[in-house]
C-alpha atoms as a PDB file:
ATOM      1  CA  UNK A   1      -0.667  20.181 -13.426  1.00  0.00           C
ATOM      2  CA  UNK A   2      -0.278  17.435 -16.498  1.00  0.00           C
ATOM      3  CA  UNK A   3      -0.299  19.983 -19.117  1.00  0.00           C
ATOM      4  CA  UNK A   4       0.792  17.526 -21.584  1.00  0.00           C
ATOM      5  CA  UNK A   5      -2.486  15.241 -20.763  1.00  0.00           C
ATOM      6  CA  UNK A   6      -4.572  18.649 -20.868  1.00  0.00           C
ATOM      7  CA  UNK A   7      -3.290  19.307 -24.172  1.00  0.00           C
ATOM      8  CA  UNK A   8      -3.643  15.688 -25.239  1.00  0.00           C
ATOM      9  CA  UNK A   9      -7.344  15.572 -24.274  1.00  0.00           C
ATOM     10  CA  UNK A  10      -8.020  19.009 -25.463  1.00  0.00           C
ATOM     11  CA  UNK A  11      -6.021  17.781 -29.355  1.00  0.00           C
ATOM     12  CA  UNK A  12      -8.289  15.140 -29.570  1.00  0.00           C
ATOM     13  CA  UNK A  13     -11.385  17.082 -29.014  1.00  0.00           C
ATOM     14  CA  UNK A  14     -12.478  16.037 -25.784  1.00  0.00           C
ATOM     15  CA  UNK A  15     -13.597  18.170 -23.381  1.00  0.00           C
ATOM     16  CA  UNK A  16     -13.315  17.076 -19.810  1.00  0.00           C
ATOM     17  CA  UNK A  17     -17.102  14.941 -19.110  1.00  0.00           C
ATOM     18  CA  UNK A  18     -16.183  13.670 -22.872  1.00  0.00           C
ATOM     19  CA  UNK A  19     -13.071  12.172 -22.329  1.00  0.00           C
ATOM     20  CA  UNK A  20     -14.301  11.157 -18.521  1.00  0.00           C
ATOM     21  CA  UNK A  21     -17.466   9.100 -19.778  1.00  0.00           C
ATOM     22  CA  UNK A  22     -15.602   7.466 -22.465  1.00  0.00           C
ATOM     23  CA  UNK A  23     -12.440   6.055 -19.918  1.00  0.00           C
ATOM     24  CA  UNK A  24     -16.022   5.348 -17.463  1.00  0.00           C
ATOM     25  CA  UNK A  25     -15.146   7.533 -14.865  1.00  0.00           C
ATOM     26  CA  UNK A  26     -16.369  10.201 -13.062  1.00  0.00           C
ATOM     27  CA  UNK A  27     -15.364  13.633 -14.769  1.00  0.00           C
ATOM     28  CA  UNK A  28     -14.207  14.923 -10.891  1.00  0.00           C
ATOM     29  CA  UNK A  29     -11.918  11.755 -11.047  1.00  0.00           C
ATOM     30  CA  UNK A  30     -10.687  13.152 -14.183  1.00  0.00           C
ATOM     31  CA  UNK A  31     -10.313  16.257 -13.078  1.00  0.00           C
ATOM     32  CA  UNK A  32      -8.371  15.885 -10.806  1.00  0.00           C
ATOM     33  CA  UNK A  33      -6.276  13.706 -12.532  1.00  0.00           C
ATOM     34  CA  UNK A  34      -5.158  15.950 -14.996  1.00  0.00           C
ATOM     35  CA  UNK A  35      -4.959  18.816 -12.460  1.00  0.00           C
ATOM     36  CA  UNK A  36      -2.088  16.001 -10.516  1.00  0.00           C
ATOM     37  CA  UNK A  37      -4.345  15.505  -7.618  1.00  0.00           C
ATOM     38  CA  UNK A  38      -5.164  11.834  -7.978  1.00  0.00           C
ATOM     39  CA  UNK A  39      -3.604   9.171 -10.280  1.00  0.00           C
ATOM     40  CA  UNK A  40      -4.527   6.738 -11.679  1.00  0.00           C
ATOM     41  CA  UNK A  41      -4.386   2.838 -11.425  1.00  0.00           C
ATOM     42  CA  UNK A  42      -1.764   1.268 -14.308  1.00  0.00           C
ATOM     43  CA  UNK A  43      -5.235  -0.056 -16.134  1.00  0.00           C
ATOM     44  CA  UNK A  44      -6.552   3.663 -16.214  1.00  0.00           C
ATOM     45  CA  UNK A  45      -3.293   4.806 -17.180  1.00  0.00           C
ATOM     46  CA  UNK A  46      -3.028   3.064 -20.089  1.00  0.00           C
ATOM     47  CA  UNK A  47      -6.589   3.210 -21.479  1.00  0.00           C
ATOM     48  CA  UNK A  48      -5.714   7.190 -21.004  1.00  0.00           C
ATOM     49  CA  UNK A  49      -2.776   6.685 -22.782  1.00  0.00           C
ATOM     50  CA  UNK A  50      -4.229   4.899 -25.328  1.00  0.00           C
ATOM     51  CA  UNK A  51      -7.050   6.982 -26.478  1.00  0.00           C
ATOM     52  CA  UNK A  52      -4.509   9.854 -27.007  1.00  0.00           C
ATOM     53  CA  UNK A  53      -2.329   8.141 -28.927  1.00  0.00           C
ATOM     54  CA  UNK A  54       0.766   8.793 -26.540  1.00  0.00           C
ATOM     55  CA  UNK A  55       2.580   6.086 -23.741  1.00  0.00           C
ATOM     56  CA  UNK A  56       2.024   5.758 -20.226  1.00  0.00           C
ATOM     57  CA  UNK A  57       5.904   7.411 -19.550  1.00  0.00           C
ATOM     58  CA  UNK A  58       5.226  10.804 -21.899  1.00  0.00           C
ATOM     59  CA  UNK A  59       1.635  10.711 -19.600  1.00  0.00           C
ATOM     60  CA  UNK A  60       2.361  10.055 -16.192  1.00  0.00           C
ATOM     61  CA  UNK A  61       6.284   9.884 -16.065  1.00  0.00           C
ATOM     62  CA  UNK A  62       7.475  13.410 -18.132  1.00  0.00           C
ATOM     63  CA  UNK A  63       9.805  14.943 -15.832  1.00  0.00           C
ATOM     64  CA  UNK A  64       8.223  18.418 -16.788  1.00  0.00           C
ATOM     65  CA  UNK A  65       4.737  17.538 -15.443  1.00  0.00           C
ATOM     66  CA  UNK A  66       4.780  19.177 -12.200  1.00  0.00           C
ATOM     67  CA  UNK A  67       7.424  21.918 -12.794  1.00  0.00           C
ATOM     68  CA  UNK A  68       4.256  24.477 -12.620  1.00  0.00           C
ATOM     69  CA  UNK A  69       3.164  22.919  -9.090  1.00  0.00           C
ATOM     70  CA  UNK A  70       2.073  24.653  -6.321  1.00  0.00           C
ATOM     71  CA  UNK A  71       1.902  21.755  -3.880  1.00  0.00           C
ATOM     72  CA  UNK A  72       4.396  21.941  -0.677  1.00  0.00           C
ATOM     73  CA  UNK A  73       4.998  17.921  -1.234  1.00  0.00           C
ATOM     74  CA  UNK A  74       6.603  17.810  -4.228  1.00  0.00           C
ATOM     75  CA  UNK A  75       9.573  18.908  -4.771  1.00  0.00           C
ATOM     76  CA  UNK A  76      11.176  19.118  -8.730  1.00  0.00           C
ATOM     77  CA  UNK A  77      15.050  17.901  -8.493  1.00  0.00           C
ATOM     78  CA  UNK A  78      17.411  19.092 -10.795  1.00  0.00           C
ATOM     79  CA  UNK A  79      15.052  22.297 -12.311  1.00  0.00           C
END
């Protein structure tokens, strides 16, 4: 999970179908985004980034995002 980008959104005081409509995408999309499902394009990326005040790398390239991952495929190095 992107808990930083689930606590970004939920800082600014958007909920999910808030932030979703306003970056024109579907709030499922978003979803599962934030859940680390799905990313996003580099143009999505940074519109995300940019309506929460915080970079693309602090986003999408934190090297704590996925610590809390469940998913066989990915495998944290070095934690």
């Amino acid at each position: 999970m992107r808990a930083i980008l689930k606590n970004a959104r939920i800082d600014k005081g958007y909920s999910v179908s808030q932030f979703a409509e306003l970056l024109e995408i579907s709030a499922s999309f978003y979803y599962k985004i934030e859940k680390g499902v799905r990313n996003p394009t580099i143009e999505l990326a940074k519109k995300i980034a940019i309506h929460l005040d915080k970079t693309v790398d602090e986003i999408f390239f934190n090297p704590q995002l996925d610590k809390s991952s469940s998913r066989p495929d990915i495998k944290v190095v070095g934690g």
